[in-house]
Protein backbone atom coordinates (compact mmCIF):
# COMPACT_ATOMS: atom_id res chain seq x y z
CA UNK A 1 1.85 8.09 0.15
CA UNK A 2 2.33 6.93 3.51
CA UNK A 3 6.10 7.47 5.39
CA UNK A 4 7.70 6.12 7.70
CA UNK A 5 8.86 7.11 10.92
CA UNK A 6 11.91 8.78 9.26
CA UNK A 7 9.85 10.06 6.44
CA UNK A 8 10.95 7.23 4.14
CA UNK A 9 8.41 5.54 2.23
CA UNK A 10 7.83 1.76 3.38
CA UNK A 11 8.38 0.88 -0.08
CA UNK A 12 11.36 2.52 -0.95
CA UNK A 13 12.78 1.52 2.39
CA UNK A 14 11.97 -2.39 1.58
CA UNK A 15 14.21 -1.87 -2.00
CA UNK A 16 16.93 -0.29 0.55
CA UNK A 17 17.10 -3.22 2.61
CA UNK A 18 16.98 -5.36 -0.43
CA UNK A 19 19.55 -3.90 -2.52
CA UNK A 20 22.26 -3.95 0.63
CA UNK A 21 20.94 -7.38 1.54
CA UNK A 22 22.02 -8.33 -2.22
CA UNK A 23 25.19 -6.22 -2.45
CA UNK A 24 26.41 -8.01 0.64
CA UNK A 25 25.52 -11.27 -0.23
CA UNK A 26 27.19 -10.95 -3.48
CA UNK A 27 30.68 -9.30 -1.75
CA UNK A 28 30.32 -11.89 0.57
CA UNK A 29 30.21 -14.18 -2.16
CA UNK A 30 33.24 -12.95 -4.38
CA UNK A 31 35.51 -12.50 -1.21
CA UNK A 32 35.12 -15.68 -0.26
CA UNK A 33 34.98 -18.09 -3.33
CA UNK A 34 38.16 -19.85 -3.78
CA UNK A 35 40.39 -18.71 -7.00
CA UNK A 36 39.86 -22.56 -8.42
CA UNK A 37 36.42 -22.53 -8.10
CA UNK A 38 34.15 -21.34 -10.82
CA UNK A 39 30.22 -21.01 -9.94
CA UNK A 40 29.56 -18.93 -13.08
CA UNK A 41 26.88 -16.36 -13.88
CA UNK A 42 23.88 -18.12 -12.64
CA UNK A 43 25.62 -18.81 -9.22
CA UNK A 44 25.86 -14.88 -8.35
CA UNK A 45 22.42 -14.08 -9.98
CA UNK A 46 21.11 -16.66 -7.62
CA UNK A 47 22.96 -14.35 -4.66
CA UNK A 48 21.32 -11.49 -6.29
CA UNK A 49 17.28 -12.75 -6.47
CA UNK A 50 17.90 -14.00 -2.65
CA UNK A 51 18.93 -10.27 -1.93
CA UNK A 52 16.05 -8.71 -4.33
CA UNK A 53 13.34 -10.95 -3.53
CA UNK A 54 13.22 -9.08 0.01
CA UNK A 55 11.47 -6.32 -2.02
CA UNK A 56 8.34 -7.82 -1.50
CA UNK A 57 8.64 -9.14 1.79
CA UNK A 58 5.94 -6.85 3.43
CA UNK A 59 3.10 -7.39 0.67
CA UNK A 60 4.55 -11.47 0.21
CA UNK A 61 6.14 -12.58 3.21
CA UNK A 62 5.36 -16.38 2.38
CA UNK A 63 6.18 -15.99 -1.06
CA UNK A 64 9.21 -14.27 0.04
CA UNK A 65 10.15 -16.76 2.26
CA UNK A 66 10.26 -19.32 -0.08
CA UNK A 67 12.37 -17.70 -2.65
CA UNK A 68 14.85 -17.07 -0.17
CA UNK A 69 14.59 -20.33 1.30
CA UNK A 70 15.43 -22.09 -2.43
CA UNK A 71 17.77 -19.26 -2.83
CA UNK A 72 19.73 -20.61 0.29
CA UNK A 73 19.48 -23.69 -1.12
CA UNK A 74 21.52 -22.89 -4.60
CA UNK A 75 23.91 -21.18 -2.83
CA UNK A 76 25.11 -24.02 -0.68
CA UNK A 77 24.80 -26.29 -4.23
CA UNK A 78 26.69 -22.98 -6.36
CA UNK A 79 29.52 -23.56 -3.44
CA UNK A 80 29.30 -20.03 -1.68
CA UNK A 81 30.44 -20.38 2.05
CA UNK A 82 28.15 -17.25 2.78
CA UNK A 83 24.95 -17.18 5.73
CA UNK A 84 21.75 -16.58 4.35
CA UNK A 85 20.98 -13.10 5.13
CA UNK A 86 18.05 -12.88 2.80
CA UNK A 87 16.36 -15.85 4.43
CA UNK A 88 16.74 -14.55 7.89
CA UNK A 89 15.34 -10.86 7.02
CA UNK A 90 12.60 -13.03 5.44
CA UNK A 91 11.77 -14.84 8.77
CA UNK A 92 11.85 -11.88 10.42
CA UNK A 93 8.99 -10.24 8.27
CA UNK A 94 6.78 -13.43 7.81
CA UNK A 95 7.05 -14.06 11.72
CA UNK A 96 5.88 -10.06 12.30
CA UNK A 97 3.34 -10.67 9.61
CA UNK A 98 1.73 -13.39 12.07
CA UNK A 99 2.89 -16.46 9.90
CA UNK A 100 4.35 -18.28 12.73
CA UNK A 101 4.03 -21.83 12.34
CA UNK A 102 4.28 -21.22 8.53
CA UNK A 103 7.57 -20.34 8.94
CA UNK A 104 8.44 -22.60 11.76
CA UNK A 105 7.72 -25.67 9.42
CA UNK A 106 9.20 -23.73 6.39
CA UNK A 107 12.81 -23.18 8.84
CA UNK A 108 12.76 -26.26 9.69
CA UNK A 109 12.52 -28.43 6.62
CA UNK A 110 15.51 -25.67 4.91
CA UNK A 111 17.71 -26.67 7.28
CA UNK A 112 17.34 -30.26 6.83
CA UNK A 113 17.73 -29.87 2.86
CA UNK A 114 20.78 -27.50 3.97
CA UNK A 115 22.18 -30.06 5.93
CA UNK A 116 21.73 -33.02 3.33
CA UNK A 117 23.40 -30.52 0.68
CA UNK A 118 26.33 -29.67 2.49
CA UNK A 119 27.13 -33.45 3.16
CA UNK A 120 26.66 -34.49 -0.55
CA UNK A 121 28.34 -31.50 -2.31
CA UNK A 122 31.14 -32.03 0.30
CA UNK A 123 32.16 -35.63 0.56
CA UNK A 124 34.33 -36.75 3.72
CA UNK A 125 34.62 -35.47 7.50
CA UNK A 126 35.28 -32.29 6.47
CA UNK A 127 32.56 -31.71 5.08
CA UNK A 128 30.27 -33.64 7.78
CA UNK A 129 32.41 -31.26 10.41
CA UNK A 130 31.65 -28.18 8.61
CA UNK A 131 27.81 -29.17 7.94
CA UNK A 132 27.20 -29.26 11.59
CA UNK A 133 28.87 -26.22 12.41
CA UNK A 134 27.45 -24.34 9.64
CA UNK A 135 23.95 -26.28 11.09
CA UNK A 136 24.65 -24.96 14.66
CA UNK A 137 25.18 -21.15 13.55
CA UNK A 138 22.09 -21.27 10.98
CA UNK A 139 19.76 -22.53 13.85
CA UNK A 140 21.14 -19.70 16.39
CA UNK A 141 20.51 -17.31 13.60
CA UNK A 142 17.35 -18.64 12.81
CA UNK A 143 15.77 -17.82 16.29
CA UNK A 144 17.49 -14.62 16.81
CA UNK A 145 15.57 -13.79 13.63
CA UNK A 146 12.32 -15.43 14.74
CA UNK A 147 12.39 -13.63 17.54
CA UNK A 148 12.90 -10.09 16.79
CA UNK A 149 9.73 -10.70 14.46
CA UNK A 150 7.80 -11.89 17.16
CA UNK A 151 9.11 -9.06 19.73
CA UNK A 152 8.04 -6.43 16.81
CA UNK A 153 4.55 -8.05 16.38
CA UNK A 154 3.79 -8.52 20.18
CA UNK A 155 4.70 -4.71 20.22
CA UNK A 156 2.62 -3.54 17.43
CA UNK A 157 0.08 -5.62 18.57
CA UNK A 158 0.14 -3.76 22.06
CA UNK A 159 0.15 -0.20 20.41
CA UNK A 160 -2.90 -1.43 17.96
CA UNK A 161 -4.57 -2.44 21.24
CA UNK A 162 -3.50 0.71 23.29
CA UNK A 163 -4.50 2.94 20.30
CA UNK A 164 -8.30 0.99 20.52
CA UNK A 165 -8.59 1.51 24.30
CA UNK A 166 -7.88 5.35 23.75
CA UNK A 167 -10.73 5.50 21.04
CA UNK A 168 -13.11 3.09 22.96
CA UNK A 169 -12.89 5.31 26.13
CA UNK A 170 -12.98 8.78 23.90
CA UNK A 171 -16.44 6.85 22.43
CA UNK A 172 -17.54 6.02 25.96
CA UNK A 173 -17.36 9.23 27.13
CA UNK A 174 -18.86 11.30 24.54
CA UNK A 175 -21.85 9.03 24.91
CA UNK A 176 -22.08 9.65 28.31
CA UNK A 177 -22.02 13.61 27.44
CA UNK A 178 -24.42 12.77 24.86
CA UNK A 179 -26.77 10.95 27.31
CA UNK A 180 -26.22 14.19 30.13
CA UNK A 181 -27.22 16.56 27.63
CA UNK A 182 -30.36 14.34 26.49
CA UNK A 183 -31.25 14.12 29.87
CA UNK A 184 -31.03 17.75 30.97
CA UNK A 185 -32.33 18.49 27.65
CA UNK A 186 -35.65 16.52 28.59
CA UNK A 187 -35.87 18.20 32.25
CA UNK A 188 -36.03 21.61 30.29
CA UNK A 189 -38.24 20.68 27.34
CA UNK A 190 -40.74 18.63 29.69
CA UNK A 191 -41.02 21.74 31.76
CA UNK A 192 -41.95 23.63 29.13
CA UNK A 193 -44.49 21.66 27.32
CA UNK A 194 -45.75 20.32 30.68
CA UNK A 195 -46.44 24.36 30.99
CA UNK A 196 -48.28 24.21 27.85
CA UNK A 197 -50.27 21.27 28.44
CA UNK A 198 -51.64 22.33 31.46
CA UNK A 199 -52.51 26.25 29.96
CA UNK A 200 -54.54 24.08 27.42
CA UNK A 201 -56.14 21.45 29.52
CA UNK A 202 -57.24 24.22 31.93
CA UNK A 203 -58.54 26.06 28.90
CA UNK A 204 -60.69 22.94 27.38
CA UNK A 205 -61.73 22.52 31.19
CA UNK A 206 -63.29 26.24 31.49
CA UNK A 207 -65.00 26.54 28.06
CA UNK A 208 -66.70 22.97 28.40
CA UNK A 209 -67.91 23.80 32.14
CA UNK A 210 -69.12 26.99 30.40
CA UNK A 211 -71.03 24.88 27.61
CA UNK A 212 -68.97 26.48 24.63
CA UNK A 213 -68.11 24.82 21.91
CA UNK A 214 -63.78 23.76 22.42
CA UNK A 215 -62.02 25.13 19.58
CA UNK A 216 -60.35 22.70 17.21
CA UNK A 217 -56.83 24.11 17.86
CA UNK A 218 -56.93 24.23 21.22
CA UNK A 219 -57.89 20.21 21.50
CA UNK A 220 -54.85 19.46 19.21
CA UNK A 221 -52.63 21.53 21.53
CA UNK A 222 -53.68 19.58 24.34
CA UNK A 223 -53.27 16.55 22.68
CA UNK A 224 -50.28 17.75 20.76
CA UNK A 225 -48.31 18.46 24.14
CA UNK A 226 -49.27 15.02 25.68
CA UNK A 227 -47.95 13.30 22.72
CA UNK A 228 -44.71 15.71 23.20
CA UNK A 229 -44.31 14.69 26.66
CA UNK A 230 -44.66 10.89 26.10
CA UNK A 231 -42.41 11.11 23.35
CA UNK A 232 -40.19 12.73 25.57
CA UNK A 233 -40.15 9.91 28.46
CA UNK A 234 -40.05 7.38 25.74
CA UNK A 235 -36.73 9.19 24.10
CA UNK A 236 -34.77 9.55 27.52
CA UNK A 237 -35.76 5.58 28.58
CA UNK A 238 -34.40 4.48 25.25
CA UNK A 239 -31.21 6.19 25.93
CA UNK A 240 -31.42 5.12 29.31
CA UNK A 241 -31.27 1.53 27.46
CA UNK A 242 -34.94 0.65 29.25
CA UNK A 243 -37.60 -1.06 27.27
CA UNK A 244 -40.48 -0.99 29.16
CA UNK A 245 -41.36 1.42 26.81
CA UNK A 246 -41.67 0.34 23.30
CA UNK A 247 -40.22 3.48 20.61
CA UNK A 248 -43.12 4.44 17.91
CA UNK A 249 -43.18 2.76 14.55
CA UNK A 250 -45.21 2.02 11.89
CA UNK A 251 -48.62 0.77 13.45
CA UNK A 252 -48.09 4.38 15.25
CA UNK A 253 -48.78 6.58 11.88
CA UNK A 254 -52.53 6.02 11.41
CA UNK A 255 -52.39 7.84 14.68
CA UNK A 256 -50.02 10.67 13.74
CA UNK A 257 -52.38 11.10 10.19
CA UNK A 258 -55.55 11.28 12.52
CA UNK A 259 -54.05 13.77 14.54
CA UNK A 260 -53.14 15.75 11.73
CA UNK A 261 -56.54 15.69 10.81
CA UNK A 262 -57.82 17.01 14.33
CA UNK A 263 -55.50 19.59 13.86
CA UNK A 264 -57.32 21.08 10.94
CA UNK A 265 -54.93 19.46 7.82
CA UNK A 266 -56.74 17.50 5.70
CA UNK A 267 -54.64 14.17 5.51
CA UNK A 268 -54.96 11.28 4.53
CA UNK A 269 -53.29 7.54 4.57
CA UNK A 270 -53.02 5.06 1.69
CA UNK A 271 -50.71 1.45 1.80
CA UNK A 272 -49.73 -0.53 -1.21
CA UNK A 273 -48.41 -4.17 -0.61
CA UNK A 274 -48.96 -6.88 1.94
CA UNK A 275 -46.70 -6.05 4.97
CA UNK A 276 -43.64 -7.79 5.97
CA UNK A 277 -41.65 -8.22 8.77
CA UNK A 278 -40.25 -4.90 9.01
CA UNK A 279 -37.24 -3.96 11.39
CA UNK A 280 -37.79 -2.01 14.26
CA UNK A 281 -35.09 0.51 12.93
CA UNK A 282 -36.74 0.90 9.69
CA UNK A 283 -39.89 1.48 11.67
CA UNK A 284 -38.84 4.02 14.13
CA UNK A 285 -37.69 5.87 11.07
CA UNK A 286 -40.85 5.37 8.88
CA UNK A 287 -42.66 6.84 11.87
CA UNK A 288 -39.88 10.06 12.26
CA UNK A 289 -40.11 10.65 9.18
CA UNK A 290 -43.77 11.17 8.46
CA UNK A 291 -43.96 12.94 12.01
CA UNK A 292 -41.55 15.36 10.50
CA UNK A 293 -43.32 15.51 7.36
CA UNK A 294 -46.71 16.57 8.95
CA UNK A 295 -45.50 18.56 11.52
CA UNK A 296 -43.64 20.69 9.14
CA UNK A 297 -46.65 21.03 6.57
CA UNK A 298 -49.04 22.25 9.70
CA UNK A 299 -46.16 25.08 10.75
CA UNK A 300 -45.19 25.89 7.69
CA UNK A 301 -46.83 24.97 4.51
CA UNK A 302 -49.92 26.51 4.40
CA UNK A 303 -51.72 24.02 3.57
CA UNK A 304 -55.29 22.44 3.23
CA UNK A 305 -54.42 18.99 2.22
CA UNK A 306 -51.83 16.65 2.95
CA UNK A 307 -51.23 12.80 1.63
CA UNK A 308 -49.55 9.90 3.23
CA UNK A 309 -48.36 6.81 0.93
CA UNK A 310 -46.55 3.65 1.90
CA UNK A 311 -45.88 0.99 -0.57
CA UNK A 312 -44.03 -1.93 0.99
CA UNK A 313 -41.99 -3.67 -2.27
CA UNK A 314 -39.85 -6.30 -2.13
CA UNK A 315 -36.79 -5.35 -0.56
CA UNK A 316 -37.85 -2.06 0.46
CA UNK A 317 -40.04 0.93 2.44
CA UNK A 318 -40.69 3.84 0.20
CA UNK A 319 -42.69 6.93 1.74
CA UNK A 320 -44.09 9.43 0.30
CA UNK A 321 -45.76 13.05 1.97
CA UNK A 322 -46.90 15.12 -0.74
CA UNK A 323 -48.81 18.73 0.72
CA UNK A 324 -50.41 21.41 -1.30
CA UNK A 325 -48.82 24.56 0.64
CA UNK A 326 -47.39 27.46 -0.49
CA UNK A 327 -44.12 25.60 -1.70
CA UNK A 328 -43.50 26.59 -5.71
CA UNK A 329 -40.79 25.04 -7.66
CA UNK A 330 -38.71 28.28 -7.71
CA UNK A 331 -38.72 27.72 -4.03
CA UNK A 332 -35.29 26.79 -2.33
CA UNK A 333 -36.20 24.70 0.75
CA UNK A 334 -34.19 25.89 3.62
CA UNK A 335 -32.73 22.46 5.12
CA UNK A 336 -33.57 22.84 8.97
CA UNK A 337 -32.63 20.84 11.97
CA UNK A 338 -35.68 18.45 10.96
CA UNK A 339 -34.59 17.34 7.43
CA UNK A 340 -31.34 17.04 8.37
CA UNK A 341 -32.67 14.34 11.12
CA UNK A 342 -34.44 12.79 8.46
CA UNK A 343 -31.43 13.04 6.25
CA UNK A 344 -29.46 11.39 8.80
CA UNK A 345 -31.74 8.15 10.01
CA UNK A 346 -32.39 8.06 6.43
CA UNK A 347 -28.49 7.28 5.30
CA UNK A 348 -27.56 5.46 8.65
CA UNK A 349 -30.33 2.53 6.91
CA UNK A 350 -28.40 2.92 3.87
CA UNK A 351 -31.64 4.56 2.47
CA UNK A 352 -32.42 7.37 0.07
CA UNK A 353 -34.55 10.54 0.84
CA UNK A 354 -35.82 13.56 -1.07
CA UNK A 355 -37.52 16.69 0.28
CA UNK A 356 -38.22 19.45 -2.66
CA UNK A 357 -40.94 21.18 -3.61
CA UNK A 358 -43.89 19.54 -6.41
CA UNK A 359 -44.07 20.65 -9.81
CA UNK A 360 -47.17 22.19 -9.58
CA UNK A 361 -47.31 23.23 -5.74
CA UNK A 362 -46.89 22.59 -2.62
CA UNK A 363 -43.94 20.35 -0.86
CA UNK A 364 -43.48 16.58 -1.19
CA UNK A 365 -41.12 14.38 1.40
CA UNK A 366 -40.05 10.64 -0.09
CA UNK A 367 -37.75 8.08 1.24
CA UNK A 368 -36.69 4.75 0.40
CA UNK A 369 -35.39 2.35 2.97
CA UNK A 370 -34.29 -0.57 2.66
CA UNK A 371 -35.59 -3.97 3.84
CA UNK A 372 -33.50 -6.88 4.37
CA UNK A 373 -35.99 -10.16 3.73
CA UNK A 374 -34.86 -13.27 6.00
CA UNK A 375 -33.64 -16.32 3.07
């Protein structure tokens, strides 16, 4: 339960306010009603519900206001001489609720019924006199109460906006941490695999001006640590918000299946279903995903053969990347830093993924990602 800034629950302290709002209406009401004048039972429940009513004045305000308003009403036809307290508390929280020109018109046609009461329930001068001054101090009231409501919004409204700020600029600036690391992350890594790429290129250079026959693995190194550094320089211009080059997607995985096949894995492609217009987020993560896939079953798996499947249905992407590696259903996959990235594009599309090992062997990777169809 939520408290308040004095540990009080809002609720209770609404039924605190009301309860004192209706035991002083009602004193007010005894102490002042004259000893020949009756109103009965139904005059000082109506004192009561205009008191009561304020119970509900932070989930009702309107509704609230309008009690009290006809509440004020039968006490100036009941014959109490007493201010309507309830009515202004009731201003006060539809006004902080934002219902300003609600209660503006709702003010001002209660004081015109107010003031047509008091003159017919009290015939003669007199009563016209004490109409207007009672009409005088219920206006005054009236905007003292509109007022505070309005100071109390305009504040809360400041603090909301303050509080907003403070988490816009703590978002700003962990992106811009984010974006330092990528980028000093990418000076490191490119080093590296530059390193790597140039070991291997230099290698396929020397054994084909030799006349030897390259070695499989060593042409999918070379190729494997150009596609690393492109990916690379694509990665840190996409966080560098440039788009003069275009992030991978799905008319990119006949190329990542091929070069699985270079590397040795025998893989192979299949698509179900005529092709929509697929979004480019749902693409990028297609194309992570079975990246991941393969990359994982050539380190880890084992394995001789590997299958790709997309089936475009009608409001969806599924993938599927079954392997026949080492992988046995007693297996517990260890969830490393590349299934979690999966995991993660995979339920920021709202999506579904599932990365266990097959019944009979080997590993299988499948996601399902939504596709939202233009009416």
């Amino acid at each position: 339960m939520d408290k308040g800034r004095f540990g009080v629950p809002p609720g209770a302290r609404d039924w605190a306010i009301a309860l004192g709002v209706a035991a002083l209406l009602l004193g007010t009401g005894l102490s002042g009603q004259p000893a020949d004048t009756q109103p009965g039972l139904p005059g000082y429940a109506v004192l009561a519900a205009g008191g009561l009513a304020l119970a509900a004045r932070r989930r009702a305000p309107l509704a609230v206001l309008a009690v009290t308003g006809l509440c004020a009403v039968g006490y100036q036809i009941a014959g109490f001489d007493v201010l309507a307290v309830s009515y202004l508390v009731a201003v006060y929280g539809a006004v902080r609720a934002g219902y300003r020109a609600l209660t503006v018109a709702a003010s001002v046609t209660l004081l015109a019924v107010l003031h047509l009461t008091a003159l017919v329930f009290h015939d003669g001068p007199a009563g016209e006199a004490l109409a207007q001054a009672r009409h005088v101090l219920e206006i005054a009231w009236l905007i003292a109460a509109f007022a505070a409501g309005e100071a109390l919004r305009q504040a809360e409204r400041r603090a909301d906006e303050a509080e907003r700020t403070r988490e816009e600029t703590a978002r700003r600036r962990a992106d811009e941490e984010r974006l330092r690391i990528a980028r000093e992350l990418h000076d490191s890594l490119t080093h590296q695999i530059s390193v790597i790429k140039v070991q291997a290129e230099v290698a396929v250079h020397v054994a084909r001006r030799r006349g030897e026959q390259v070695p499989e693995p060593l042409l999918a190194i070379q190729e494997a640590g150009r596609e690393a550094a492109r990916e690379l320089r694509a990665t840190l211009e996409a966080l560098r918000d440039d788009d003069t080059a275009p992030p991978r997607g799905l008319d990119d995985i006949p190329e990542l299946v091929e070069r699985a096949g270079r590397a040795g894995l025998e893989a192979t492609l299949t698509i179900e279903g005529p092709r929509p217009d697929v979004p480019a987020a749902v693409g990028r993560t297609a194309y992570r995903i079975v990246q991941e896939a393969l990359t994982n079953v050539a380190r880890h798996a084992c394995a001789a053969t590997a299958s790709v499947r997309i089936d475009y249905r009608t409001d969806s992407l599924a993938i599927r990347i079954d392997d026949d590696g080492a992988a046995t259903p007693d297996t517990v996959p260890t969830p490393g830093l590349g299934l979690l990235g999966m995991s993660e594009r995979v339920t920021a599309l709202g999506g579904r993924l599932r990365a266990q090992p097959r019944d009979e062997r080997g590993f299988t990777v499948q996601a399902v990602l939504p596709v939202e169809r233009a009416s």
